[in-house]
N, C-alpha and C. Protein backbone atom coordinates (compact mmCIF):
# COMPACT_ATOMS: atom_id res chain seq x y z
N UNK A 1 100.53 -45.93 124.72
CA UNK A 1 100.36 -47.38 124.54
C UNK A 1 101.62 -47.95 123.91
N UNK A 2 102.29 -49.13 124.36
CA UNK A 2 103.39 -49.61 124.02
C UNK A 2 103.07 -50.52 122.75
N UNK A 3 103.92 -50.27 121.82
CA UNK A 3 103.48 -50.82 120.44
C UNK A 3 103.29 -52.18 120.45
N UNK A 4 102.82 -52.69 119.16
CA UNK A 4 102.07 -54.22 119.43
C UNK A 4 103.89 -55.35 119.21
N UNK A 5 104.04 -56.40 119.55
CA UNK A 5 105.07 -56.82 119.39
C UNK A 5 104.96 -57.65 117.99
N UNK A 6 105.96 -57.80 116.73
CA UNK A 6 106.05 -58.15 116.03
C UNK A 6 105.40 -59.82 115.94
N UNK A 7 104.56 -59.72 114.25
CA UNK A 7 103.76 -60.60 114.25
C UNK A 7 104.92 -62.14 114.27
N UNK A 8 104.18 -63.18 114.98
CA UNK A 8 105.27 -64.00 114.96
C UNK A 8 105.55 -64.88 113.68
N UNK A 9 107.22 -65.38 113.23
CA UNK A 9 107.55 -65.75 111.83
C UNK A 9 106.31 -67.20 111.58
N UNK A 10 106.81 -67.09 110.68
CA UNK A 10 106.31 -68.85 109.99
C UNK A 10 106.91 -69.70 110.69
N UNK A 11 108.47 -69.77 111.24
CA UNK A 11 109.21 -70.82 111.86
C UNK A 11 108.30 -70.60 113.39
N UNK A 12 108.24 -69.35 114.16
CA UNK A 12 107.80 -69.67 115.20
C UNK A 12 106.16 -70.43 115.15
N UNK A 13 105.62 -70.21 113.96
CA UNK A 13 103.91 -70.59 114.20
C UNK A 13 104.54 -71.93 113.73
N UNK A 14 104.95 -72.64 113.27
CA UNK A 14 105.09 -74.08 113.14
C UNK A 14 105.85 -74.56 113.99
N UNK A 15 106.78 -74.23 115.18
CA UNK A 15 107.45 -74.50 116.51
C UNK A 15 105.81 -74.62 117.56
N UNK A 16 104.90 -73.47 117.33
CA UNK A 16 103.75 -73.64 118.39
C UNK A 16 102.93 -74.73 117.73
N UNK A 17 102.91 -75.08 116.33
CA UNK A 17 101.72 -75.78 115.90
C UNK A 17 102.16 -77.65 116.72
N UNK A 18 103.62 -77.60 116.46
CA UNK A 18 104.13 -78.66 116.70
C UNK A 18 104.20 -79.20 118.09
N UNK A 19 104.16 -77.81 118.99
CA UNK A 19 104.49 -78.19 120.61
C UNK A 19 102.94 -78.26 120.60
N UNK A 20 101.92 -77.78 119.89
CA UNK A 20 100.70 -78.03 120.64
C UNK A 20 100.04 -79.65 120.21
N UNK A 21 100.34 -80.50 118.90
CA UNK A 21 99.99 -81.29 118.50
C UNK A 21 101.29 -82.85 119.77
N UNK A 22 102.34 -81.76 119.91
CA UNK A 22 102.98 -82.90 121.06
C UNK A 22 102.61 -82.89 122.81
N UNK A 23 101.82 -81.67 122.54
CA UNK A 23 101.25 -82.12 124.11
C UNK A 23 99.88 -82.62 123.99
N UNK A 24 99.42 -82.56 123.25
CA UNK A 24 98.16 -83.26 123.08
C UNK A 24 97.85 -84.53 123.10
N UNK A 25 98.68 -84.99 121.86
CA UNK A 25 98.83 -86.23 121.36
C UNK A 25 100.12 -87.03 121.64
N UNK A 26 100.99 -85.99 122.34
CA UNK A 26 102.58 -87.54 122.84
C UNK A 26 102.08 -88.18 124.23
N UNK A 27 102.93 -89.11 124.41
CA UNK A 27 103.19 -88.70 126.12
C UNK A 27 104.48 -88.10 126.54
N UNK A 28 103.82 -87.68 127.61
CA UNK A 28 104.22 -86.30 128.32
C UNK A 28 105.23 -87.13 129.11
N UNK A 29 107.34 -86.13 129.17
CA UNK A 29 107.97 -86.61 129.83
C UNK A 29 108.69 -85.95 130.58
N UNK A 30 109.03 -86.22 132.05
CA UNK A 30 109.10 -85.17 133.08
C UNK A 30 110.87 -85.30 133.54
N UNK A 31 111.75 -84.72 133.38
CA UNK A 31 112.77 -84.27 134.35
C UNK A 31 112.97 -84.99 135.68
N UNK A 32 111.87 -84.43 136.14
CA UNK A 32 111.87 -84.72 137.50
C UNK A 32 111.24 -86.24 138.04
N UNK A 33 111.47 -87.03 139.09
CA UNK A 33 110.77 -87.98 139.34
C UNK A 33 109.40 -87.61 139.72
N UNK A 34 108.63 -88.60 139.51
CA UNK A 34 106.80 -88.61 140.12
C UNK A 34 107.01 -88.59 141.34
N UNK A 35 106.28 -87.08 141.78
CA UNK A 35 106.40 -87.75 143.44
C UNK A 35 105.55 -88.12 143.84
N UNK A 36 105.77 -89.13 144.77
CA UNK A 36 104.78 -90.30 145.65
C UNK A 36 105.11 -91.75 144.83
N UNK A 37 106.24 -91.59 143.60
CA UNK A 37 106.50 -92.91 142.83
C UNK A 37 107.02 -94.16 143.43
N UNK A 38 107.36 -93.90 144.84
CA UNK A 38 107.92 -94.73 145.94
C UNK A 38 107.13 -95.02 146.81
N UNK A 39 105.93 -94.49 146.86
CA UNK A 39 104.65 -94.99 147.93
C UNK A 39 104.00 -96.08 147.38
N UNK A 40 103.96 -97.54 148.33
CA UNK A 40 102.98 -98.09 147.75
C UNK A 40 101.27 -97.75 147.34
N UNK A 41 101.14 -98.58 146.25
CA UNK A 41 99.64 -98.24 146.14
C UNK A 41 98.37 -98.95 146.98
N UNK A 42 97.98 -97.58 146.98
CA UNK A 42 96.67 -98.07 148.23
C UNK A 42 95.48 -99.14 147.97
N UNK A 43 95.30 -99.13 148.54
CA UNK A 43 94.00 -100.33 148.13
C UNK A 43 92.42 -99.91 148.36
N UNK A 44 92.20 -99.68 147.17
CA UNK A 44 91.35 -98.38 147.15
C UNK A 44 89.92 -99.29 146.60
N UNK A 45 88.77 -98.58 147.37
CA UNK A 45 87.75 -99.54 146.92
C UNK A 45 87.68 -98.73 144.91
N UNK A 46 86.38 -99.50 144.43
CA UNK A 46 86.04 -99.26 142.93
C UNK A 46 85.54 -97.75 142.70
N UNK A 47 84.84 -97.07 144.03
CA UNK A 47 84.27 -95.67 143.74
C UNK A 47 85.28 -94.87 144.02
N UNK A 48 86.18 -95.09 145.20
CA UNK A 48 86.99 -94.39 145.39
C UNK A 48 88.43 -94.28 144.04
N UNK A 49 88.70 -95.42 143.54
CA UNK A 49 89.46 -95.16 142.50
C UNK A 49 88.73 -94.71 141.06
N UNK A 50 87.78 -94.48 140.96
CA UNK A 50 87.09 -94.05 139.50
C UNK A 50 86.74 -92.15 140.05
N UNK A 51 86.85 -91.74 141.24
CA UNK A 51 86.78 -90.35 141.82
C UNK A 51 88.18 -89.92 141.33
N UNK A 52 89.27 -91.05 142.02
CA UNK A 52 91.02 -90.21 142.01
C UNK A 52 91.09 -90.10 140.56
N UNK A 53 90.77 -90.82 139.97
CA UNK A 53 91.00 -91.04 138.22
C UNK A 53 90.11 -89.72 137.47
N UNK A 54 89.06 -89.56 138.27
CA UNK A 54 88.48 -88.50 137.63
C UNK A 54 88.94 -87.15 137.86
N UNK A 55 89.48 -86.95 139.57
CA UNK A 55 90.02 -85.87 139.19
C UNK A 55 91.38 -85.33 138.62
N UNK A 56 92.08 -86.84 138.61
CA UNK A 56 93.39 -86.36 137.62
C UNK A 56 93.34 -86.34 136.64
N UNK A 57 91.76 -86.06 135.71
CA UNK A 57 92.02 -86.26 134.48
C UNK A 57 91.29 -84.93 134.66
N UNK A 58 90.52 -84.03 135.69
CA UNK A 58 90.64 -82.88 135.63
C UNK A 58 91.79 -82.26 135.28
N UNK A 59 92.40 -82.49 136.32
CA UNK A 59 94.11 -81.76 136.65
C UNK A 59 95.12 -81.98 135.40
N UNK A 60 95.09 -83.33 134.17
CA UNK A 60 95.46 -83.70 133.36
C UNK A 60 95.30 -82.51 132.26
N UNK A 61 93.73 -82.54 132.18
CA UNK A 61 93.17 -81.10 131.45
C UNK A 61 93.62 -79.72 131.63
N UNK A 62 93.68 -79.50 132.89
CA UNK A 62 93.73 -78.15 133.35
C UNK A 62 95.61 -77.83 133.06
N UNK A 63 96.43 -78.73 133.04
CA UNK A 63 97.53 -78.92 132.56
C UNK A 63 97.77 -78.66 131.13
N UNK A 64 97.28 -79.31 130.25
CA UNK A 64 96.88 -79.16 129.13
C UNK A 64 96.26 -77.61 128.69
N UNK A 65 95.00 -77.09 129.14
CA UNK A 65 95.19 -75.71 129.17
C UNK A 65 96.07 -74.86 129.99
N UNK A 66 96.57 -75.10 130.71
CA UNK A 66 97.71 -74.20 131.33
C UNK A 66 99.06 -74.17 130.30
N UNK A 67 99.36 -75.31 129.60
CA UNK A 67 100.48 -75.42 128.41
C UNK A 67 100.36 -74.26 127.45
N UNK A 68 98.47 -74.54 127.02
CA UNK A 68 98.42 -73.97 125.57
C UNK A 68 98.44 -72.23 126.54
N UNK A 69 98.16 -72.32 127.03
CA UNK A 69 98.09 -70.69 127.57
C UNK A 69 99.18 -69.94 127.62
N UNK A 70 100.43 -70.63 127.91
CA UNK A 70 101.62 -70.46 128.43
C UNK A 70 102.52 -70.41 127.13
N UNK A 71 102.36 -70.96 126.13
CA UNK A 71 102.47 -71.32 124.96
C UNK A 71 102.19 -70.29 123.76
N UNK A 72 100.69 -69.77 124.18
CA UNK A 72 100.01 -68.72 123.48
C UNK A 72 100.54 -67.12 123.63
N UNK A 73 100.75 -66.63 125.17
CA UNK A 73 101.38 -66.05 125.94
C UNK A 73 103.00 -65.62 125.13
N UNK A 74 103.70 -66.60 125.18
CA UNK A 74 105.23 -66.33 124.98
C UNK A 74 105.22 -66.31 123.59
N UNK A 75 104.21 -67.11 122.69
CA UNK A 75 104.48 -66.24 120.87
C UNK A 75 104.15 -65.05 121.23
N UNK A 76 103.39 -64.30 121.90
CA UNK A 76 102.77 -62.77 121.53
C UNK A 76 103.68 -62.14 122.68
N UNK A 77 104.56 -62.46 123.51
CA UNK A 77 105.15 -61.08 124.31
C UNK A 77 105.97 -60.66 123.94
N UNK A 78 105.84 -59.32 124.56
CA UNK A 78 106.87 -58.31 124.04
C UNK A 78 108.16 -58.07 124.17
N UNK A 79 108.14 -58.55 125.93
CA UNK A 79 109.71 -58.66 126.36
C UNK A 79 110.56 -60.19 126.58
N UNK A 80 111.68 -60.12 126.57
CA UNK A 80 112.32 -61.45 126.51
C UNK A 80 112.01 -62.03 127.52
N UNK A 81 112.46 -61.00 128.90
CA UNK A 81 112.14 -61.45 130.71
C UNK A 81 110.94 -61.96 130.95
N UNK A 82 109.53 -61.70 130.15
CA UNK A 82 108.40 -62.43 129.98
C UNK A 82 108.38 -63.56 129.46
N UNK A 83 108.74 -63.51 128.56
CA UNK A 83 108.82 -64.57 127.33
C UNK A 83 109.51 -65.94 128.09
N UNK A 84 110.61 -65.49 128.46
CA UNK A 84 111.21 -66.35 129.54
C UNK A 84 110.78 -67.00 130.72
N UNK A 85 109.38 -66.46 131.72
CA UNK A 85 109.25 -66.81 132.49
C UNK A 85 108.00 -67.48 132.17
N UNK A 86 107.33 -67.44 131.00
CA UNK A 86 105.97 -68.01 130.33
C UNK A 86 106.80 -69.55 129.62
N UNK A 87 107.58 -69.72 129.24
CA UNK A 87 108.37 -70.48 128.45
C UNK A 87 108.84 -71.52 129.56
N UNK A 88 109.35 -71.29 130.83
CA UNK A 88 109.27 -71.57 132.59
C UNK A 88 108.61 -72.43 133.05
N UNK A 89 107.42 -71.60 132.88
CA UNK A 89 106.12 -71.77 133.47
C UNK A 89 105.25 -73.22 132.76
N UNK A 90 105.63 -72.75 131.21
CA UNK A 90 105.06 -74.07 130.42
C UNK A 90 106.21 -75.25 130.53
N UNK A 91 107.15 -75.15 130.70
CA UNK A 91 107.92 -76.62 130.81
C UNK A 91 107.92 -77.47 132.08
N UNK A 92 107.51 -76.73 133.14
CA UNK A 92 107.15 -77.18 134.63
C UNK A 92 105.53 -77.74 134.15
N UNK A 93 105.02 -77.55 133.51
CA UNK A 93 103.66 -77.74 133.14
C UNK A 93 103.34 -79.19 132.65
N UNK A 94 104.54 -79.30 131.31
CA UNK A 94 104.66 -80.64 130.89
C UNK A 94 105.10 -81.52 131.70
N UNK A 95 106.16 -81.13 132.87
CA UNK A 95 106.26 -82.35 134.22
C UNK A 95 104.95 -82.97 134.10
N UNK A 96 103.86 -81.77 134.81
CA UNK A 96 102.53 -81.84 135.78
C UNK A 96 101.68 -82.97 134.79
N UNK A 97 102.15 -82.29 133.29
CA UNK A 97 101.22 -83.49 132.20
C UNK A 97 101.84 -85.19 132.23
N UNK A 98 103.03 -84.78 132.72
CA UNK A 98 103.27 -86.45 132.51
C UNK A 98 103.11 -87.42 133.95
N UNK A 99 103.14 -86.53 135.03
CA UNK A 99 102.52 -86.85 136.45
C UNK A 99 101.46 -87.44 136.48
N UNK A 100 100.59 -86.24 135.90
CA UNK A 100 99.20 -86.95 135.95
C UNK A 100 98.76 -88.21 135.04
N UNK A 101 99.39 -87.88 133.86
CA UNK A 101 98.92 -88.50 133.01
C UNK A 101 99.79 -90.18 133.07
N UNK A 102 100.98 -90.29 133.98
CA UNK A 102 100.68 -91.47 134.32
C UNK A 102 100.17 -92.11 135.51
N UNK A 103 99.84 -91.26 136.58
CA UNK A 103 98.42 -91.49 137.74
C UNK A 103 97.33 -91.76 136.81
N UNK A 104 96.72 -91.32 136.08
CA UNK A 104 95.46 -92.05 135.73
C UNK A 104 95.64 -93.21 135.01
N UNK A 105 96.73 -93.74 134.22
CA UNK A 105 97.03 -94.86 133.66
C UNK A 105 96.92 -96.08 135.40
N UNK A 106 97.57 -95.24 136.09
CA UNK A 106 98.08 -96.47 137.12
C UNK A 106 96.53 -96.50 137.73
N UNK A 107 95.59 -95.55 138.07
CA UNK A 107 94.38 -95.75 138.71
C UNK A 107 93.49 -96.42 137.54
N UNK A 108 93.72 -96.82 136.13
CA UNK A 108 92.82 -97.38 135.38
C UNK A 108 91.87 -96.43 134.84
N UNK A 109 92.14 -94.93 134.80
CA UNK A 109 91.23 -94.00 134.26
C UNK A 109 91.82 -93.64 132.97
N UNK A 110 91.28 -92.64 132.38
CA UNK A 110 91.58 -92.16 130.86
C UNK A 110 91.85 -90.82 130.58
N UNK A 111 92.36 -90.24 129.69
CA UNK A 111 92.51 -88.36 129.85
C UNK A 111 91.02 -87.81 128.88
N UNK A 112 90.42 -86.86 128.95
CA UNK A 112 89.82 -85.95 128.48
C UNK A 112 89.72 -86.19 126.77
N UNK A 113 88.76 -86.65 125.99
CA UNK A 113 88.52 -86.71 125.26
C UNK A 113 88.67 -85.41 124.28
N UNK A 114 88.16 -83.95 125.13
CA UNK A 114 88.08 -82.46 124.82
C UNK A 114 89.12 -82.09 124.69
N UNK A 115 90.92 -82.57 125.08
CA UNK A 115 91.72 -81.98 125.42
C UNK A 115 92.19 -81.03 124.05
N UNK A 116 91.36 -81.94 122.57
CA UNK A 116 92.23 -80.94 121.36
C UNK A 116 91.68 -79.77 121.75
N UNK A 117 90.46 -79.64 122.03
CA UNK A 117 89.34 -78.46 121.97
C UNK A 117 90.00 -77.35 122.74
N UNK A 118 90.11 -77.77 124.47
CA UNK A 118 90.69 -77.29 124.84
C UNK A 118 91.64 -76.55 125.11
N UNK A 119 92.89 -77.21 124.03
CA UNK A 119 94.42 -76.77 124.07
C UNK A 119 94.26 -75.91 123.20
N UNK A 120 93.30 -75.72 121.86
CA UNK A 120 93.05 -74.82 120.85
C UNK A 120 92.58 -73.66 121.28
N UNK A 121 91.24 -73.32 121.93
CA UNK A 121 90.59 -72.40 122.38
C UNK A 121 91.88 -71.45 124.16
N UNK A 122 92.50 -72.48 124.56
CA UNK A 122 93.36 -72.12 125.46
C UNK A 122 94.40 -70.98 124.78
N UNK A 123 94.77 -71.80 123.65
CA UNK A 123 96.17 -71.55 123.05
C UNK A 123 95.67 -69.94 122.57
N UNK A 124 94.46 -69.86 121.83
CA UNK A 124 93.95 -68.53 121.72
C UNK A 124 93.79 -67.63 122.56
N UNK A 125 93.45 -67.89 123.90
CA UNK A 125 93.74 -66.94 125.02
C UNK A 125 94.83 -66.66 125.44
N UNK A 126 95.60 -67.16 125.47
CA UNK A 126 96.76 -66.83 125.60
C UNK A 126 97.56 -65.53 124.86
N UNK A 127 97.41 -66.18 123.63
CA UNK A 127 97.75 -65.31 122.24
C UNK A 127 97.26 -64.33 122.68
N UNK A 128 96.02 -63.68 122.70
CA UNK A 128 95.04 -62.63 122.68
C UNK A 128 96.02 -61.90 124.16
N UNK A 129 96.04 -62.63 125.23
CA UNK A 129 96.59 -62.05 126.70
C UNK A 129 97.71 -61.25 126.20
N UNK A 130 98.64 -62.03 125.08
CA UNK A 130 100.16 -61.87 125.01
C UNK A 130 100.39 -60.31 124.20
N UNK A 131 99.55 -60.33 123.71
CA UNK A 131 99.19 -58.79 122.67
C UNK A 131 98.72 -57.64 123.45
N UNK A 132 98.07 -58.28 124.54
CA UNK A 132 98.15 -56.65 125.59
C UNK A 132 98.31 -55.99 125.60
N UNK A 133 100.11 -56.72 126.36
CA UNK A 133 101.03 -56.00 127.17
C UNK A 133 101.76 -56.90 127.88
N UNK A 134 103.06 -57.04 128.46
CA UNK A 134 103.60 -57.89 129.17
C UNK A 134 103.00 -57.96 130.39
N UNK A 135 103.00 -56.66 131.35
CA UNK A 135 102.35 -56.40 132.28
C UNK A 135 100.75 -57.21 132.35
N UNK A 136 99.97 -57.41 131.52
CA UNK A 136 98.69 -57.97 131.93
C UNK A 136 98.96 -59.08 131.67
N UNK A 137 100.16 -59.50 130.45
CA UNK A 137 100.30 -60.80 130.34
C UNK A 137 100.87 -61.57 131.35
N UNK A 138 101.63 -61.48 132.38
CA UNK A 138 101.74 -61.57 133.22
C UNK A 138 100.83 -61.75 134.67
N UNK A 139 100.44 -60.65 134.48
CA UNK A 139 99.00 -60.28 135.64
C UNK A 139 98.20 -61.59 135.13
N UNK A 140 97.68 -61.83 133.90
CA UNK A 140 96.90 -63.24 133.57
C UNK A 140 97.82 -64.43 133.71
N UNK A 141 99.27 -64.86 133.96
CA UNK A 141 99.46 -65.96 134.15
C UNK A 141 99.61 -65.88 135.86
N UNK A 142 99.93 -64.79 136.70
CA UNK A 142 99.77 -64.76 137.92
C UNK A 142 98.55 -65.44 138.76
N UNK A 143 97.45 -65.06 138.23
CA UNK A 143 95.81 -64.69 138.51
C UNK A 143 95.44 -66.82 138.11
N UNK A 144 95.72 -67.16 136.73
CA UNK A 144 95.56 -68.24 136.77
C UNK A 144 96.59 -69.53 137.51
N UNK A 145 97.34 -69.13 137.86
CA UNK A 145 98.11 -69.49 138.57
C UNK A 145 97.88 -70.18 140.39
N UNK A 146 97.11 -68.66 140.54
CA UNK A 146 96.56 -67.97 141.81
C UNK A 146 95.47 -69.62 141.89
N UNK A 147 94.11 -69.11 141.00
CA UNK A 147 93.15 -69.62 140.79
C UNK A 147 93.27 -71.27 140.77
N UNK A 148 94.73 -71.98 140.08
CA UNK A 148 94.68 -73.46 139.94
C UNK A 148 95.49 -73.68 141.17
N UNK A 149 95.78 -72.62 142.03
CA UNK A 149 96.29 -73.47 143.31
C UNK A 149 95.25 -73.45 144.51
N UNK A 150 94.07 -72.52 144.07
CA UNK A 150 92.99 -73.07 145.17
C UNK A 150 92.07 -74.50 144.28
N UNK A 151 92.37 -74.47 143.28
CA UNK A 151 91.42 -75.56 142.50
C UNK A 151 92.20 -76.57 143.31
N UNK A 152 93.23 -77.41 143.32
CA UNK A 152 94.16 -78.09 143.63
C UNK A 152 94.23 -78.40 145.13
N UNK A 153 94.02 -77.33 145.95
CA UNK A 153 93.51 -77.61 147.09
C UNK A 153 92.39 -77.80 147.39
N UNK A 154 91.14 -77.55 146.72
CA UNK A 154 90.07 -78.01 146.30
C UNK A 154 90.16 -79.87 146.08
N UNK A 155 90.63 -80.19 145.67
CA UNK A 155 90.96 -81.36 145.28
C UNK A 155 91.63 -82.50 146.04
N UNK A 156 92.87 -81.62 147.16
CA UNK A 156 92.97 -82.40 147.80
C UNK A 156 92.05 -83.34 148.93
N UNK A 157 91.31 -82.17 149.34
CA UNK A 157 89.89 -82.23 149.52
C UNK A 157 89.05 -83.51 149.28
N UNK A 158 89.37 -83.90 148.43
CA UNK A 158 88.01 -84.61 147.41
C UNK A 158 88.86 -86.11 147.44
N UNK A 159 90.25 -85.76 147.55
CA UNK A 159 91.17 -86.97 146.80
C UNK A 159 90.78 -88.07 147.94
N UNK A 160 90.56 -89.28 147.65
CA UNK A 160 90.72 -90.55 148.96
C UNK A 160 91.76 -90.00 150.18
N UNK A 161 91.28 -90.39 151.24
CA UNK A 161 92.97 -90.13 152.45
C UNK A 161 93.91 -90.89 152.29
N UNK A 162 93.57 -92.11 151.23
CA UNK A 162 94.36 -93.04 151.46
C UNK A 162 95.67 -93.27 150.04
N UNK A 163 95.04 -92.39 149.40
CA UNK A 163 95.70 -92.27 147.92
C UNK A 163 96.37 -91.35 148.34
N UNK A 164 97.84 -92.29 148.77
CA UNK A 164 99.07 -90.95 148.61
C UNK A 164 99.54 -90.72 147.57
N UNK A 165 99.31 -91.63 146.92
CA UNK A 165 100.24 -91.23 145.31
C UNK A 165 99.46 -89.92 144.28
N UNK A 166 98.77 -90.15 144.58
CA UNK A 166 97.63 -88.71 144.04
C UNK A 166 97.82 -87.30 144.37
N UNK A 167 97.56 -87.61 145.71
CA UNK A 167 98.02 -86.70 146.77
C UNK A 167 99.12 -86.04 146.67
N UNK A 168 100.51 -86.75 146.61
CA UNK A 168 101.55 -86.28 146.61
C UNK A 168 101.95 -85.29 145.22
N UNK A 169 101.38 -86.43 143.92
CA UNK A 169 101.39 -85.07 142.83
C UNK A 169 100.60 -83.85 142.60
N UNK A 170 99.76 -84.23 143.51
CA UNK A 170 98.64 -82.81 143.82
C UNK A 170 99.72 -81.62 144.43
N UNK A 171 100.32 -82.25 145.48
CA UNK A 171 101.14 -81.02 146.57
C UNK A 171 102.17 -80.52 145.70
N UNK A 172 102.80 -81.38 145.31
CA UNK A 172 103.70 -80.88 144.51
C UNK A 172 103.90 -80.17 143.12
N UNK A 173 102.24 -80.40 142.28
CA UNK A 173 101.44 -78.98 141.48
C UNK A 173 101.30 -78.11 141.87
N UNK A 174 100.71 -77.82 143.08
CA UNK A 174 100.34 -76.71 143.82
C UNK A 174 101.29 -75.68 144.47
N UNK A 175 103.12 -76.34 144.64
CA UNK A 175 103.69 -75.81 145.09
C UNK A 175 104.50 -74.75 144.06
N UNK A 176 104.60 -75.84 142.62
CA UNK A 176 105.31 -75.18 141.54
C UNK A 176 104.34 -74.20 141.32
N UNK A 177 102.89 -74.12 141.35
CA UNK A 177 102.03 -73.36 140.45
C UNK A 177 102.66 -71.77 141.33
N UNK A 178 101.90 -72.04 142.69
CA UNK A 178 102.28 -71.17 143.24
C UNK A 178 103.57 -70.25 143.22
N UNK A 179 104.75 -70.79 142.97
CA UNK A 179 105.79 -70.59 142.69
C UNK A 179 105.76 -69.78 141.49
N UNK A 180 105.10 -70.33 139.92
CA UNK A 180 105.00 -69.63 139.12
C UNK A 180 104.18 -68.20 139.81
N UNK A 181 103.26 -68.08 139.92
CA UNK A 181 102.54 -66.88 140.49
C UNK A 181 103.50 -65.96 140.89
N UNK A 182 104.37 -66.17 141.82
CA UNK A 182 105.34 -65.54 142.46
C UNK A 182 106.58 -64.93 141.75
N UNK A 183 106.82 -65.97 141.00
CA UNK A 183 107.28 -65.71 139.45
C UNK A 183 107.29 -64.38 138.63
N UNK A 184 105.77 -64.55 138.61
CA UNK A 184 105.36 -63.49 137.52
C UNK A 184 104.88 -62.26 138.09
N UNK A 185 104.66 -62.05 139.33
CA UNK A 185 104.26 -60.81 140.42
C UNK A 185 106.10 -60.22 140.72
N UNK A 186 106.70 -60.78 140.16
CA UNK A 186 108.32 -60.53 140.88
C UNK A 186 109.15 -59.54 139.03
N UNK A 187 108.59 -60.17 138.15
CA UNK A 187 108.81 -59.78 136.52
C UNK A 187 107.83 -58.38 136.56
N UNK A 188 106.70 -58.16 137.52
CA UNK A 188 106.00 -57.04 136.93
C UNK A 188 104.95 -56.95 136.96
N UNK A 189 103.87 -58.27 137.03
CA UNK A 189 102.61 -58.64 136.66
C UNK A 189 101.95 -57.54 137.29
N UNK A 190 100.42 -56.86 136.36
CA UNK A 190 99.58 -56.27 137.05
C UNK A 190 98.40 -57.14 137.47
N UNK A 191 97.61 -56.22 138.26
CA UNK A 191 96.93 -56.81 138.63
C UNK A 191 95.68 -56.84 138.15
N UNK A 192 94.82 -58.24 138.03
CA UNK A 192 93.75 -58.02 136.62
C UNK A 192 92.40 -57.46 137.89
N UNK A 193 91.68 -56.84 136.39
CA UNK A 193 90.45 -56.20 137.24
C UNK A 193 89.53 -57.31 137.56
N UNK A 194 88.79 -57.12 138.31
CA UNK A 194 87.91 -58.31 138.99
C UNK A 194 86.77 -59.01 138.29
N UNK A 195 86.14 -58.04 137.15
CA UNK A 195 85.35 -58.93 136.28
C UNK A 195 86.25 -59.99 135.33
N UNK A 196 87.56 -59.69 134.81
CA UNK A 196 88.62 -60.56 134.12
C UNK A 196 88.65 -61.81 134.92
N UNK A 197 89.00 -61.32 136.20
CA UNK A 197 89.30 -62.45 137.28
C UNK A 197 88.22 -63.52 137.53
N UNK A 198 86.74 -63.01 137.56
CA UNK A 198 85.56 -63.63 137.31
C UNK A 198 85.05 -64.45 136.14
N UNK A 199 85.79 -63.95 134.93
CA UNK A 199 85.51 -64.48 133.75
C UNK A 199 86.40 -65.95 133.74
N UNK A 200 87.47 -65.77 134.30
CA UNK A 200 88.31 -66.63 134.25
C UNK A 200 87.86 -68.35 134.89
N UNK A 201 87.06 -67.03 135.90
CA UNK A 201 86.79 -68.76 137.07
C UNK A 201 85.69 -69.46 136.79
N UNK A 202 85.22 -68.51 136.10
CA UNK A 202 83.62 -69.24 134.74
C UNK A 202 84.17 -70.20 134.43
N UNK A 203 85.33 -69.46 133.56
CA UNK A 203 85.21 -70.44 132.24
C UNK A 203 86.53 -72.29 132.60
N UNK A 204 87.13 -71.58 133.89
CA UNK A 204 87.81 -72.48 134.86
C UNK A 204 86.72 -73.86 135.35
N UNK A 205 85.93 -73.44 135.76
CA UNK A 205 84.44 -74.17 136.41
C UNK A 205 84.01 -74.76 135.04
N UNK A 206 83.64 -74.26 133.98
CA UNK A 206 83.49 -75.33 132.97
C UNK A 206 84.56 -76.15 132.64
N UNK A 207 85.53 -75.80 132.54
CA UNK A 207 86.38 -76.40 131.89
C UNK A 207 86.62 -78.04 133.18
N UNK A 208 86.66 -77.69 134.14
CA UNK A 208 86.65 -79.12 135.38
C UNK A 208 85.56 -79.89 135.38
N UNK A 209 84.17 -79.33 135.04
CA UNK A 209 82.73 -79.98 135.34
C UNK A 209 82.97 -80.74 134.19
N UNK A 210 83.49 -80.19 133.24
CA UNK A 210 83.38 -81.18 132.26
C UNK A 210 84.21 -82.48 131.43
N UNK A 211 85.49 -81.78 131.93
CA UNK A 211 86.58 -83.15 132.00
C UNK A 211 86.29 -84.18 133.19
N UNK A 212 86.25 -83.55 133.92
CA UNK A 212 85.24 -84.56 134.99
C UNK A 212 84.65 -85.61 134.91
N UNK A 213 83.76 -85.87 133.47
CA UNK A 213 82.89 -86.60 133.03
C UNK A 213 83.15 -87.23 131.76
N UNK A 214 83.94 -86.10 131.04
CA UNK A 214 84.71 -86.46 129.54
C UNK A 214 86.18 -86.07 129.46
C-alpha cells in the first residue's frame, strides 16, 4: 500500500476554505466567452422558460459539486501529475459555473438554495477519494466525469428546441467534461468497481431531483 500523502498545511486548508466560500458565494468568472452569447434569445413561452431555468440550475449545482470534488481531490493527492489534472479539471469547472450561472439570470431563474450543503458534503468526497490513491482518485474523477456527460445529454433532451443559448452551453459542458475523463484515463485512472459506480449515480439522482426544485 502506497503511503498516505502528507496531511495538508494550515496555508493549504485556508486556500480550500477560501476557494470554497468563493465559489459558492462570488460570481463565477470565465476565460472563455459564453457560448451561444451571440445567438439571439428565443422567445420562449412561460413553462418552457421556468423548465430551461430549472435545469441550469441543475447543471449550476452539479458544477458546484464537481468544483468541491475537484477541489477536495487535489488537497489529498499524492502525485503532482494528479494534482495537476484535478486543479484542470476544477478551473474549466468555474467557466461551466459562470455559464450557467449567467443563463439562469438571463432566463429569470435562480441557483440552488442547497449549493453550501452541497459544496461541503462534495468537498468531503473528494478529500476522502484523494487519500486512496491517485489511481482511484482519478478512476473517481474519470467515472464522474463519464456520468455528468450522459446527465447533460440527458438534458439536452429536455432543453426547449428553441433555446439555443442553453443548448449551446450544454454542448460545450459536455465536451470539456468528456475531455476531462479522457484526461484522467490518459494520467492512470483505475477503473472503479461497479457498486462505487452505482453509489455515485444514487447520490447524482438526488443531488438533480432536488436542485431541480430548490
Amino acid at each position: 500500500m502506497s503511503p498516505l500523502p502528507p496531511w495538508p498545511t494550515l496555508d493549504e486548508l485556508i486556500v480550500a476554505f477560501d476557494k470554497g466560500l468563493r465559489t459558492v458565494f462570488a460570481p463565477a468568472h470565465s476565460l472563455r466567452a459564453t457560448p451561444g452569447a451571440d445567438l439571439p434569445e428565443a422567445e420562449l413561452t412561460d413553462g418552457e422558460r421556468r423548465l430551461a431555468a430549472s435545469l441550469m440550475r441543475v447543471n449550476h449545482t452539479g458544477e458546484i459539486c464537481a468544483q468541491a470534488l475537484y477541489q477536495g481531490q487535489a488537497l489529498t493527492a499524492r502525485d503532482s501529475a494528479a494534482r495537476a489534472a484535478l486543479e484542470q479539471a476544477a478551473q474549466e469547472e468555474t467557466e461551466h459555473l459562470a455559464w450557467t450561472e449567467r443563463r439562469i439570470e438571463e432566463l429569470g431563474g435562480r441557483k440552488s438554495v442547497l449549493n453550501p450543503l452541497f459544496y461541503a458534503g462534495s468537498f468531503a468526497i473528494g478529500a476522502a477519494a484523494g487519500l486512496i490513491g491517485d489511481r482511484w482518485n482519478l478512476g473517481f474523477l474519470a467515472e464522474t466525469e463519464r456520468q455528468v456527460v450522459a446527465h447533460l445529454q440527458g438534458h439536452l433532451g429536455r432543453l426547449p428546441d428553441g433555446d439555443g443559448k442553453s443548448r449551446a452551453i450544454v454542448e460545450s459542458m459536455k465536451a470539456d467534461e468528456a475531455r476531462h475523463a479522457t484526461s484522467a484515463i490518459k494520467h492512470g485512472a483505475a477503473e472503479l468497481p461497479q457498486p462505487a459506480k452505482d453509489a455515485m449515480r444514487l447520490s447524482s439522482k438526488v443531488m438533480t431531483e432536488t436542485a431541480f426544485w430548490l
